[in-house]
Protein backbone atom coordinates (compact mmCIF):
# COMPACT_ATOMS: atom_id res chain seq x y z
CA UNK A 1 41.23 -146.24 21.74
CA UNK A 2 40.58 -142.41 22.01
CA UNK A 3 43.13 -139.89 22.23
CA UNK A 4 43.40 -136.97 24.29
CA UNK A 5 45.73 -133.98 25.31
CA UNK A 6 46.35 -132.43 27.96
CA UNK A 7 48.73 -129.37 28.80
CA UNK A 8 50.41 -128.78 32.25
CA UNK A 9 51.88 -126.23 33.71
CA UNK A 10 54.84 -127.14 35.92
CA UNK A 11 57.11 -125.03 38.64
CA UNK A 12 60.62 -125.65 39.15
CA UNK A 13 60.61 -128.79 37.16
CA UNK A 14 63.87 -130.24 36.42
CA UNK A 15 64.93 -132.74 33.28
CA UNK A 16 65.13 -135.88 36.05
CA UNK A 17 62.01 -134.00 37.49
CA UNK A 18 60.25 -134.56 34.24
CA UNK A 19 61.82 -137.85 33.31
CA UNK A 20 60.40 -139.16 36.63
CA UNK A 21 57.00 -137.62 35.73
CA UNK A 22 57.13 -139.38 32.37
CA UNK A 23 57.48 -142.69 33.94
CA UNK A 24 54.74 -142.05 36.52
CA UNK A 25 52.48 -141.79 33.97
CA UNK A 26 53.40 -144.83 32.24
CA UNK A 27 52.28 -146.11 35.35
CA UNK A 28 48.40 -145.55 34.83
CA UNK A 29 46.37 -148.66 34.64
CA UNK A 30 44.68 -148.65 30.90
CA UNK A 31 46.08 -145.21 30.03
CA UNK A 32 48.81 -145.47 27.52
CA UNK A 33 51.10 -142.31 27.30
CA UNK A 34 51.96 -141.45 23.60
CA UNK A 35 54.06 -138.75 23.85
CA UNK A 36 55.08 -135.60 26.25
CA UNK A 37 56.54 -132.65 25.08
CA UNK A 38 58.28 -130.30 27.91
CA UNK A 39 59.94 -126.86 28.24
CA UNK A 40 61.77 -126.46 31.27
CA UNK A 41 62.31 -123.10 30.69
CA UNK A 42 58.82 -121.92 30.59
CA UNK A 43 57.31 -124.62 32.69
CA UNK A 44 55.00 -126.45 29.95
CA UNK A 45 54.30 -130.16 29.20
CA UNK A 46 52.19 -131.45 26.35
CA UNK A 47 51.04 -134.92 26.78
CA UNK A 48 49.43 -137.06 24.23
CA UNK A 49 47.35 -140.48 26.12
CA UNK A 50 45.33 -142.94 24.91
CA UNK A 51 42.36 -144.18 27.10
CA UNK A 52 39.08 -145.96 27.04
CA UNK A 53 36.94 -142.61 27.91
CA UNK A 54 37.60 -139.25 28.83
CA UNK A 55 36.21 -139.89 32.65
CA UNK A 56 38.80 -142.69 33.10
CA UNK A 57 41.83 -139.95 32.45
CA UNK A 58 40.63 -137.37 34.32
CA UNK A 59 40.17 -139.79 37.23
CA UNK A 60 43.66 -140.83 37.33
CA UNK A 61 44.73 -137.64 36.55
CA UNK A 62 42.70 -136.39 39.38
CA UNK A 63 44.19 -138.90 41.64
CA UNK A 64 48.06 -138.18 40.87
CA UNK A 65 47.24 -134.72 42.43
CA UNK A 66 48.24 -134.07 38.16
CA UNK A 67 46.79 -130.50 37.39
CA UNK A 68 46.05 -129.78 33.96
CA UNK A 69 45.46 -126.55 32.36
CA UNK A 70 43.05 -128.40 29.45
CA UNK A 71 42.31 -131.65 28.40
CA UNK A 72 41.24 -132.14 24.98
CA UNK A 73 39.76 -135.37 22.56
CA UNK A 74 41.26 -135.71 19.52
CA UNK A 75 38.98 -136.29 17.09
CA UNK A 76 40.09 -135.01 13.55
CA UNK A 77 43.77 -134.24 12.53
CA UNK A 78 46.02 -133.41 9.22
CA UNK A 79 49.52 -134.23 8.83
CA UNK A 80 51.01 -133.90 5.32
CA UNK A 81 47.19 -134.35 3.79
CA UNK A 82 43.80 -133.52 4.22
CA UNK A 83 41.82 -133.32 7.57
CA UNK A 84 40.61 -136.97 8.38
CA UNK A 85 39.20 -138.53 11.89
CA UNK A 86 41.73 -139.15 14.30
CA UNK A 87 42.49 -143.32 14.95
C-alpha cells in the first residue's frame, strides 16, 4: 500500500491532546497510521499513513475537520544505502 505524509500544524495542543489525536486516527477505515512525530512546543505533527490512494486520505482527512499544511507520496527513500522506491 502507498505511503504518504502529511504535516499539521496544531494550536494549544497538549501531550493527552495529541495522544487522543493519535488514536483518532487509528480510527480511519483502510488508513493505517505508521508513525506521528509531534512538538508541542512549536505546534507541529508529522504523520506517516498508509492508504489505498491519495483521494481516500484526503477524504478522511477532509472529514475529521484534520487540516494539513502538505500531504506528500512517498515514492523513493534512502536510509543507510542508496536511494531505492519506497514499499
Amino acid at each position: 500500500m502507498p505511503r504518504y505524509l502529511t504535516f499539521h500544524t496544531l494550536a494549544c495542543l497538549t501531550r493527552q491532546g495529541a495522544a487522543q489525536l493519535v488514536e483518532r486516527f487509528r480510527q480511519a477505515p483502510g488508513i493505517r497510521v505508521c508513525r506521528v512525530q509531534v512538538n508541542l512546543q512549536d505546534g507541529k505533527m508529522l504523520v506517516e499513513w498508509q492508504a489505498p490512494e491519495r483521494d481516500s486520505l484526503e477524504r478522511w482527512l477532509d472529514a475529521e475537520k484534520m487540516h494539513r499544511d502538505w500531504l506528500l507520496r512517498v515514492e523513493y527513500e534512502a536510509g543507510e544505502g542508496l536511494l531505492e522506491p519506497a514499499t
